[in-house]
PDB file of N, CA and C in Angstrom:
ATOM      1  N   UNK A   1       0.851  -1.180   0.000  1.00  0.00           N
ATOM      2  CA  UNK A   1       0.000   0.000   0.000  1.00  0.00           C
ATOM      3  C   UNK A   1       0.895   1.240   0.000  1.00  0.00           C
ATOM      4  N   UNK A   2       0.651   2.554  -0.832  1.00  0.00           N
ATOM      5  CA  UNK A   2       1.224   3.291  -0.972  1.00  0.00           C
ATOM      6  C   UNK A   2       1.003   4.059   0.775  1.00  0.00           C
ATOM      7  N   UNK A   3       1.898   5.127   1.135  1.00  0.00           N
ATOM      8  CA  UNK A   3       2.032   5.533   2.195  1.00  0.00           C
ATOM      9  C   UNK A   3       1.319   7.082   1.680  1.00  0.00           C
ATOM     10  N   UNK A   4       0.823   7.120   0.602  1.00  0.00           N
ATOM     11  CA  UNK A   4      -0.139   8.312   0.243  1.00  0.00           C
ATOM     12  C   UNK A   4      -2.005   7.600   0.879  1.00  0.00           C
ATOM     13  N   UNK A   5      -1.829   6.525   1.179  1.00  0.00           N
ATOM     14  CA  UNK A   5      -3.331   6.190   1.346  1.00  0.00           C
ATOM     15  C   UNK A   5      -3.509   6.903   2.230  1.00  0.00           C
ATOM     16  N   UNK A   6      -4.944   7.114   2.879  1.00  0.00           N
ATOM     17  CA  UNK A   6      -5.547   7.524   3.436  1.00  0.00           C
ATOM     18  C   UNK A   6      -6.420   6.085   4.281  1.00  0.00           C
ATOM     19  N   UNK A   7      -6.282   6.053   5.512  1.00  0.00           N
ATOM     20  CA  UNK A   7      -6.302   5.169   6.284  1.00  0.00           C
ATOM     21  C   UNK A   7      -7.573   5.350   7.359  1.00  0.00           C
ATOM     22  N   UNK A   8      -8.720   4.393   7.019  1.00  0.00           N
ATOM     23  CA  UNK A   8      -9.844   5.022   8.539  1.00  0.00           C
ATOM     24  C   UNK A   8      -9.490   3.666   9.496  1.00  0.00           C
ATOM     25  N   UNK A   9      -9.228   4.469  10.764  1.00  0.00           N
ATOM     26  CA  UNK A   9      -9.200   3.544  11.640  1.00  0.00           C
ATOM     27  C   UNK A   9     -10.852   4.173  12.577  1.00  0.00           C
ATOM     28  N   UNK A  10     -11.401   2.945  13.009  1.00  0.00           N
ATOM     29  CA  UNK A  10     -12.383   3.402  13.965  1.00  0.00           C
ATOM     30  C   UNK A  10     -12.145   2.670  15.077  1.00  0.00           C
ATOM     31  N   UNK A  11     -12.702   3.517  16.180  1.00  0.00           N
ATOM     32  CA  UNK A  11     -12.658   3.716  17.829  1.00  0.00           C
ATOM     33  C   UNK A  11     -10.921   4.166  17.541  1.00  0.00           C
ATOM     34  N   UNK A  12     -10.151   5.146  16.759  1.00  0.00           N
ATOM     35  CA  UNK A  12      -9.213   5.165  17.172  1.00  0.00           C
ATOM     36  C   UNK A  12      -8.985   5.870  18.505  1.00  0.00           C
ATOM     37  N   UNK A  13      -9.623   6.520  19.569  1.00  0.00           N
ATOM     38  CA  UNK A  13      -9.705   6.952  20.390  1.00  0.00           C
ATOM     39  C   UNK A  13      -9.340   6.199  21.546  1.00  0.00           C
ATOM     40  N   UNK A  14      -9.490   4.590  21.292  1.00  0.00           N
ATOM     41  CA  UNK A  14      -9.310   3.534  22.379  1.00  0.00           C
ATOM     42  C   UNK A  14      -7.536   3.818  22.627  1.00  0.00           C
ATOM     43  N   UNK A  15      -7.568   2.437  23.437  1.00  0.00           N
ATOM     44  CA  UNK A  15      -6.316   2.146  23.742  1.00  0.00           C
ATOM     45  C   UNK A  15      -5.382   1.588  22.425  1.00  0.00           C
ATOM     46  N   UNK A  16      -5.929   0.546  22.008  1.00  0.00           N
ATOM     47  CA  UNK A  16      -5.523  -0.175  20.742  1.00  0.00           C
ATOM     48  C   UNK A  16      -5.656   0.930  19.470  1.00  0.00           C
ATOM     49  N   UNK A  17      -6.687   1.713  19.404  1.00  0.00           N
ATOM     50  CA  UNK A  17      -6.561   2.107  18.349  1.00  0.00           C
ATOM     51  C   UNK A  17      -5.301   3.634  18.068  1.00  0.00           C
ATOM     52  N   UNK A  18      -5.609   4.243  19.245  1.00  0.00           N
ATOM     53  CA  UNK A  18      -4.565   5.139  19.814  1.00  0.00           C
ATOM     54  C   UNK A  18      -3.082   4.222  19.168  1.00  0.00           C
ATOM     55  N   UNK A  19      -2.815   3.485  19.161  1.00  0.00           N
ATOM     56  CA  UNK A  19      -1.454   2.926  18.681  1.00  0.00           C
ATOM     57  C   UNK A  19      -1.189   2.367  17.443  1.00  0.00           C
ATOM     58  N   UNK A  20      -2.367   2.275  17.162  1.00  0.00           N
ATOM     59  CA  UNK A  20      -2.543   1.729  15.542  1.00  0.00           C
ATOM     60  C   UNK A  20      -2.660   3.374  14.956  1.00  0.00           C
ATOM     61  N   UNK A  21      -3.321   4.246  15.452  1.00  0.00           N
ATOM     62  CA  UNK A  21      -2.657   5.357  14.377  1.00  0.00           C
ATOM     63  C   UNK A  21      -1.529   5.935  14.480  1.00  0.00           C
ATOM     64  N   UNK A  22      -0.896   5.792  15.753  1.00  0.00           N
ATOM     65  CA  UNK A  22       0.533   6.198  16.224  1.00  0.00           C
ATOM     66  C   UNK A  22       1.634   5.629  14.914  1.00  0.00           C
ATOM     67  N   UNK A  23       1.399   4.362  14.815  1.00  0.00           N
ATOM     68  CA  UNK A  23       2.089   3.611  13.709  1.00  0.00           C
ATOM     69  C   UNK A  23       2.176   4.164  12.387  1.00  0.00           C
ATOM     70  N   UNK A  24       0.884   4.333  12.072  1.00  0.00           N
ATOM     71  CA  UNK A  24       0.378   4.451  10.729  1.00  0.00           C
ATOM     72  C   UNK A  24       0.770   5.838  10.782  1.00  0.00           C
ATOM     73  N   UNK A  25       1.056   6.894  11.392  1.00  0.00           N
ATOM     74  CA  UNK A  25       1.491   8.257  11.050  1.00  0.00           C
ATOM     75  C   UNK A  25       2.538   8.483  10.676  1.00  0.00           C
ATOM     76  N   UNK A  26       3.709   7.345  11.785  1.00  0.00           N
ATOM     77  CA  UNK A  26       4.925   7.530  11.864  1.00  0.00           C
ATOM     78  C   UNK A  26       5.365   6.471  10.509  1.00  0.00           C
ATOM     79  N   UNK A  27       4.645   6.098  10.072  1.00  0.00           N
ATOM     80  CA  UNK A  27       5.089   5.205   8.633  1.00  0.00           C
ATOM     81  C   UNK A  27       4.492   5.923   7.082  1.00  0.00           C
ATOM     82  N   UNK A  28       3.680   7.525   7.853  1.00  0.00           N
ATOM     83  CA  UNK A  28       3.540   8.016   6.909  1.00  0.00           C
ATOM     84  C   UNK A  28       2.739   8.096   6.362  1.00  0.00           C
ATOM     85  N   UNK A  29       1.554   7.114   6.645  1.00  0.00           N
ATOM     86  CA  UNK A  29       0.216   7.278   6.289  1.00  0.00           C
ATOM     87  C   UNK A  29      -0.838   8.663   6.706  1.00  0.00           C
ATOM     88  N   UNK A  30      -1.625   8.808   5.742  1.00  0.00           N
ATOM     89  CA  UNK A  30      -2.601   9.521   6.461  1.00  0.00           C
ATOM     90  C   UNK A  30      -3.538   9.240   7.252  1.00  0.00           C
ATOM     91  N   UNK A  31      -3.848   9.392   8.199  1.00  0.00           N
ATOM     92  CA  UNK A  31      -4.965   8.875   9.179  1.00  0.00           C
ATOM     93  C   UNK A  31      -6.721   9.540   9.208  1.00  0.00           C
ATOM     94  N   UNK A  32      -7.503   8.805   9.088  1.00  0.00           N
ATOM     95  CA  UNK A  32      -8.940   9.086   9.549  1.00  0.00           C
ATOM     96  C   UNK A  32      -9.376   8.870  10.242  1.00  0.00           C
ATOM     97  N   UNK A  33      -8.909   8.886  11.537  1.00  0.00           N
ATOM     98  CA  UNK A  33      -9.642   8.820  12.836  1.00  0.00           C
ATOM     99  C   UNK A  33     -11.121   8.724  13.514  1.00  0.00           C
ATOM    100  N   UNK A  34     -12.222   7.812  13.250  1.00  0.00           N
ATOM    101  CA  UNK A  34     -13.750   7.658  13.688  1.00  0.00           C
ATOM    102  C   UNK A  34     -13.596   7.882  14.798  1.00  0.00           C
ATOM    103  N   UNK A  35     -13.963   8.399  15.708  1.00  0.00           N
ATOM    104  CA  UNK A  35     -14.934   8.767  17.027  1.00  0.00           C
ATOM    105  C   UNK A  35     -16.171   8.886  17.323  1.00  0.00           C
ATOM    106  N   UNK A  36     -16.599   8.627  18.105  1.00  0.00           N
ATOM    107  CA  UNK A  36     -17.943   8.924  18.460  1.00  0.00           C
ATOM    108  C   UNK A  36     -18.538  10.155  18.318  1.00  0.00           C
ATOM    109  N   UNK A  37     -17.216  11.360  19.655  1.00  0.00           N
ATOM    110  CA  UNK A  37     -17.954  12.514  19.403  1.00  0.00           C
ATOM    111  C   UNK A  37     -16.583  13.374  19.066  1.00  0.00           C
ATOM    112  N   UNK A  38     -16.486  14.804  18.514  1.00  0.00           N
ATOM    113  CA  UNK A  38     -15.406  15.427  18.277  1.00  0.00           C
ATOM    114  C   UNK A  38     -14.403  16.141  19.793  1.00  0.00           C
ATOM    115  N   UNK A  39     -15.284  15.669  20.594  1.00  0.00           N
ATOM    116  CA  UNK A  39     -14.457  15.980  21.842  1.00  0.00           C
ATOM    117  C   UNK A  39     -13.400  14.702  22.128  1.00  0.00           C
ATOM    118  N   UNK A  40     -13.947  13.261  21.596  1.00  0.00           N
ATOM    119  CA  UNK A  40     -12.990  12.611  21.741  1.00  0.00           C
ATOM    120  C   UNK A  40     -11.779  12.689  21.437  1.00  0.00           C
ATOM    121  N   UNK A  41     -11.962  13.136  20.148  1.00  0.00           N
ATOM    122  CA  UNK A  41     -11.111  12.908  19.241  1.00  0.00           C
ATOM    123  C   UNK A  41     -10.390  14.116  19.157  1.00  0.00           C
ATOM    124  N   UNK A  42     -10.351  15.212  20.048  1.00  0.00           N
ATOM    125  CA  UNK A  42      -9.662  16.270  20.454  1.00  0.00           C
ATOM    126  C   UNK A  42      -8.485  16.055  21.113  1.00  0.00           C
ATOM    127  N   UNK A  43      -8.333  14.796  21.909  1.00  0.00           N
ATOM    128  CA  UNK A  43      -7.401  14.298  22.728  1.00  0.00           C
ATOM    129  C   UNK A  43      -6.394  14.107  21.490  1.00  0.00           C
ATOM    130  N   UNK A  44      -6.513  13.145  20.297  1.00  0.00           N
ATOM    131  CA  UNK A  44      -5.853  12.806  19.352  1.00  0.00           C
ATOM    132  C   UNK A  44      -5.220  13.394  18.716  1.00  0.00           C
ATOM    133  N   UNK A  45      -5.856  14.886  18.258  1.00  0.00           N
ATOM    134  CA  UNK A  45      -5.388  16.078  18.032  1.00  0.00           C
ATOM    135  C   UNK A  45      -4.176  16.707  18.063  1.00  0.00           C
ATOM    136  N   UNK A  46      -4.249  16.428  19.207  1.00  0.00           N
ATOM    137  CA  UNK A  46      -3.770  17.198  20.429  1.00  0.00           C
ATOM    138  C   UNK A  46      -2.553  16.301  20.533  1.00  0.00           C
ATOM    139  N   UNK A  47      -2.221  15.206  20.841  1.00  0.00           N
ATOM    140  CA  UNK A  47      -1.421  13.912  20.501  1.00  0.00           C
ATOM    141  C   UNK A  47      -0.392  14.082  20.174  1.00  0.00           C
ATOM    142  N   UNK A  48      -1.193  14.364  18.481  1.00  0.00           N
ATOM    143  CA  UNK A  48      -0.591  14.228  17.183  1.00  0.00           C
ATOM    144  C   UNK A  48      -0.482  14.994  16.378  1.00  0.00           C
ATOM    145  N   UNK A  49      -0.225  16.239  17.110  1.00  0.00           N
ATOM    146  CA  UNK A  49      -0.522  17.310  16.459  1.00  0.00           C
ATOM    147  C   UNK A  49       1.294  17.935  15.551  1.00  0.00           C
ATOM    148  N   UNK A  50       2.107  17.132  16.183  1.00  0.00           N
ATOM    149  CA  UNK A  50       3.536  17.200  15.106  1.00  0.00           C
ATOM    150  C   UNK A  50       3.294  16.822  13.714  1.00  0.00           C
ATOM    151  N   UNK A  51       2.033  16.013  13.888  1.00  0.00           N
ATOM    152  CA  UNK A  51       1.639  14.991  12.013  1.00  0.00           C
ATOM    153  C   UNK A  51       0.637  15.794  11.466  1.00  0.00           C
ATOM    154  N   UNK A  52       0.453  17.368  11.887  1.00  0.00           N
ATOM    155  CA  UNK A  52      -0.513  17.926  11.340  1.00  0.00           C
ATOM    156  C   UNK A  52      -1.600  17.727  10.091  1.00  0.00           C
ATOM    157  N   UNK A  53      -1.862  17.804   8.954  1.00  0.00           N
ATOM    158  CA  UNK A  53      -3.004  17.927   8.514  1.00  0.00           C
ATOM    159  C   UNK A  53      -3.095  15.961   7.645  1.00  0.00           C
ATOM    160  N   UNK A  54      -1.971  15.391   8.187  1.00  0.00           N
ATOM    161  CA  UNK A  54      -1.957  13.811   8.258  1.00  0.00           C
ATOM    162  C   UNK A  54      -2.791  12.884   8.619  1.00  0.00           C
ATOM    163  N   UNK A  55      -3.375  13.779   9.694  1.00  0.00           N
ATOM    164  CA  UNK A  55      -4.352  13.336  11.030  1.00  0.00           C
ATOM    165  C   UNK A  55      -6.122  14.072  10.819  1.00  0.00           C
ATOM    166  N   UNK A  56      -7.067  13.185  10.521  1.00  0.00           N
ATOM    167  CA  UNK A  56      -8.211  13.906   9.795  1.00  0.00           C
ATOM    168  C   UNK A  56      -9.018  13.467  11.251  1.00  0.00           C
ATOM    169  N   UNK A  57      -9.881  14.128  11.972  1.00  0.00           N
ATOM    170  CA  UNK A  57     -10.567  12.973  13.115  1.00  0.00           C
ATOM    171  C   UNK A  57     -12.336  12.999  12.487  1.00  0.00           C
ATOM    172  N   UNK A  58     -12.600  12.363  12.204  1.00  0.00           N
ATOM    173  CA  UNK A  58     -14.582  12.327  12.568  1.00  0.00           C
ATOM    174  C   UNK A  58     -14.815  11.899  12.917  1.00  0.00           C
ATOM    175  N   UNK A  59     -16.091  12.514  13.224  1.00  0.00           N
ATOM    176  CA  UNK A  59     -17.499  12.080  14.456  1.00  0.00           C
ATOM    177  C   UNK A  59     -18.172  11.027  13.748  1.00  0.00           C
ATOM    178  N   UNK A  60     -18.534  10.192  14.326  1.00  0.00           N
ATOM    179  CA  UNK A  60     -19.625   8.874  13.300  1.00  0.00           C
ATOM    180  C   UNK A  60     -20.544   8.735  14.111  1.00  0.00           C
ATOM    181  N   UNK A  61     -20.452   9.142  15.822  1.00  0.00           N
ATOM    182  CA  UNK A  61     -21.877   8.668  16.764  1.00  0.00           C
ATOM    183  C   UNK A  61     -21.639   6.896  16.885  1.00  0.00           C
ATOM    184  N   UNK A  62     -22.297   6.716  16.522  1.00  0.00           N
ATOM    185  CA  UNK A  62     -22.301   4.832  17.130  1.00  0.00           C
ATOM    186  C   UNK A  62     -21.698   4.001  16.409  1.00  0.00           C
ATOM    187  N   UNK A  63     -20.690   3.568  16.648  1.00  0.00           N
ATOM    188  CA  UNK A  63     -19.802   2.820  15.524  1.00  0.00           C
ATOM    189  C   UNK A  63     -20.378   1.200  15.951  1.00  0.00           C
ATOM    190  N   UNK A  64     -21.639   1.251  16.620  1.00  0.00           N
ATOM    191  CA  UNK A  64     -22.072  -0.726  16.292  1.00  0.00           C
ATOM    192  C   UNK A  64     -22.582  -0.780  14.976  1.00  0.00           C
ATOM    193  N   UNK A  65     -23.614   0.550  14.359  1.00  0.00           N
ATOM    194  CA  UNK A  65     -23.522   0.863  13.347  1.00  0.00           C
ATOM    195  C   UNK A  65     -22.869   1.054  12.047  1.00  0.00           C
ATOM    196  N   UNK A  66     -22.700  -0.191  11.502  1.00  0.00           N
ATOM    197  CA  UNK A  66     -21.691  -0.150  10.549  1.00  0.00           C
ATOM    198  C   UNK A  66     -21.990   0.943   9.611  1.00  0.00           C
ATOM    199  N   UNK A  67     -23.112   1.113   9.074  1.00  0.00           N
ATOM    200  CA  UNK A  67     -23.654   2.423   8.809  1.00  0.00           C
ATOM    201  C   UNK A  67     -23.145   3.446   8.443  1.00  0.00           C
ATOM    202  N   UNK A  68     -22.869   4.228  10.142  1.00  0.00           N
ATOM    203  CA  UNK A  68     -22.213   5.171  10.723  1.00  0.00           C
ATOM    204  C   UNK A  68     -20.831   5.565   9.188  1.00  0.00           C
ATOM    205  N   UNK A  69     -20.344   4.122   8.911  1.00  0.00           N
ATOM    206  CA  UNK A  69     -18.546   4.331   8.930  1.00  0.00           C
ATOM    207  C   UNK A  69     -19.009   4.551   7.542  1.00  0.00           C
ATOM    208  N   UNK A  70     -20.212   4.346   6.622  1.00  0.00           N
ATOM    209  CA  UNK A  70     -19.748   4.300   5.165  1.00  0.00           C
ATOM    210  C   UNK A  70     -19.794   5.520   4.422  1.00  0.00           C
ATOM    211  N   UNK A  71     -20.058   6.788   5.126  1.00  0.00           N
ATOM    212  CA  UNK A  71     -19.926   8.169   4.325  1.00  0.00           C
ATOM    213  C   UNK A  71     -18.106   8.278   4.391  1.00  0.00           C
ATOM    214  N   UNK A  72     -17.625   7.703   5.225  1.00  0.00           N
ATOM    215  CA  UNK A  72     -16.155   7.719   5.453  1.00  0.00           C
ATOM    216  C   UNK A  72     -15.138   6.991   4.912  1.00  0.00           C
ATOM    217  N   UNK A  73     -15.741   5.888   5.012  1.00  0.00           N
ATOM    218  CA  UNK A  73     -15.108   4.892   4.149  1.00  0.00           C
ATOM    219  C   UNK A  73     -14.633   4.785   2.888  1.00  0.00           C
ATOM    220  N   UNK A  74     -15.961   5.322   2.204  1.00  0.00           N
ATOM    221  CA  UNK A  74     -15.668   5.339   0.473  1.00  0.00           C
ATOM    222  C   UNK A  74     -14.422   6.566   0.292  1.00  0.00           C
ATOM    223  N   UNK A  75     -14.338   7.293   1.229  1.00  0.00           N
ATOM    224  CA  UNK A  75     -12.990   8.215   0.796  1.00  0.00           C
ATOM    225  C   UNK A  75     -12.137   7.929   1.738  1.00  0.00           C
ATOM    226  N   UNK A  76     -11.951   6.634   1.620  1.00  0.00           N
ATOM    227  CA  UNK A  76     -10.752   6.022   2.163  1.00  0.00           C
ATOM    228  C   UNK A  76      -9.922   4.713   1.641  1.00  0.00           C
ATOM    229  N   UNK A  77      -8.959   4.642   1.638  1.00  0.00           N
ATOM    230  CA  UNK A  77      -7.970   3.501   1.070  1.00  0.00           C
ATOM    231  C   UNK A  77      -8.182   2.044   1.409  1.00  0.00           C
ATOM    232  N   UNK A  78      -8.200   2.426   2.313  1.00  0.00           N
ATOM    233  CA  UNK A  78      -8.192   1.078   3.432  1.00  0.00           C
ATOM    234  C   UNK A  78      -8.989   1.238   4.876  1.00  0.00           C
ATOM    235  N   UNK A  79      -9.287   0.697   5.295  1.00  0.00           N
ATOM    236  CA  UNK A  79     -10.302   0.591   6.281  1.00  0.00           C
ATOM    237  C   UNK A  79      -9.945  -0.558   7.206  1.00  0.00           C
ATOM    238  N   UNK A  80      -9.632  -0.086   8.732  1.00  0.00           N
ATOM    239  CA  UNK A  80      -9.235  -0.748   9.810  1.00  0.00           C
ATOM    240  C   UNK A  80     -10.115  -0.510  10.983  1.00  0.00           C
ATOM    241  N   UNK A  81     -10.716  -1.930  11.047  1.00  0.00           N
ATOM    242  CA  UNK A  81     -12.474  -1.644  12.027  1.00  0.00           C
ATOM    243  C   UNK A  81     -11.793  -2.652  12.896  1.00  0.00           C
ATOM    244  N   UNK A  82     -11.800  -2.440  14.491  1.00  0.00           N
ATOM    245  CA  UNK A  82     -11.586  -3.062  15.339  1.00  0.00           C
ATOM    246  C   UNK A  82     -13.281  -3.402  16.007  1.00  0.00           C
ATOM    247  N   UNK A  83     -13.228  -4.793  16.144  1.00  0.00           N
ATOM    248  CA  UNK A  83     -14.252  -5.683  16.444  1.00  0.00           C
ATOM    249  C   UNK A  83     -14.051  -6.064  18.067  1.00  0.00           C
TER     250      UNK A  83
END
């Protein structure tokens, strides 16, 4: 995969996912960060804010809702859903 993709990870806000975009930044990827709400994902921000505009975060509300992820998805490369 090119390191131009654009990468959605969802719940990256967790513990696990928090490190799965840590990775994926520092290898150069761009990140799409799902959250629930944009306050979460303020923490991430905030983080990662040396990887500036690398780091995209959205709100999706309920990610049991697979739903939720597919306005996001389709403008994305690859897609990393933790179950």
């Amino acid at each position: 995969m090119d390191s131009s993709s654009v990468i959605l990870v969802s719940g990256a806000n967790g513990f696990l996912g928090t490190w799965i975009v840590r990775q994926l930044l520092e290898e150069g990827y761009s990140v799409r960060a799902a959250v629930r709400t944009m306050e979460r994902g303020a923490y991430l921000k905030e983080l990662f804010k040396s990887h500036g505009e690398r780091l995209e975060i959205v709100a999706v509300g309920d990610l049991t809702e697979v739903s939720s992820l597919c306005p996001f998805s389709s403008a994305s490369t690859f897609v990393l859903r933790k179950i």
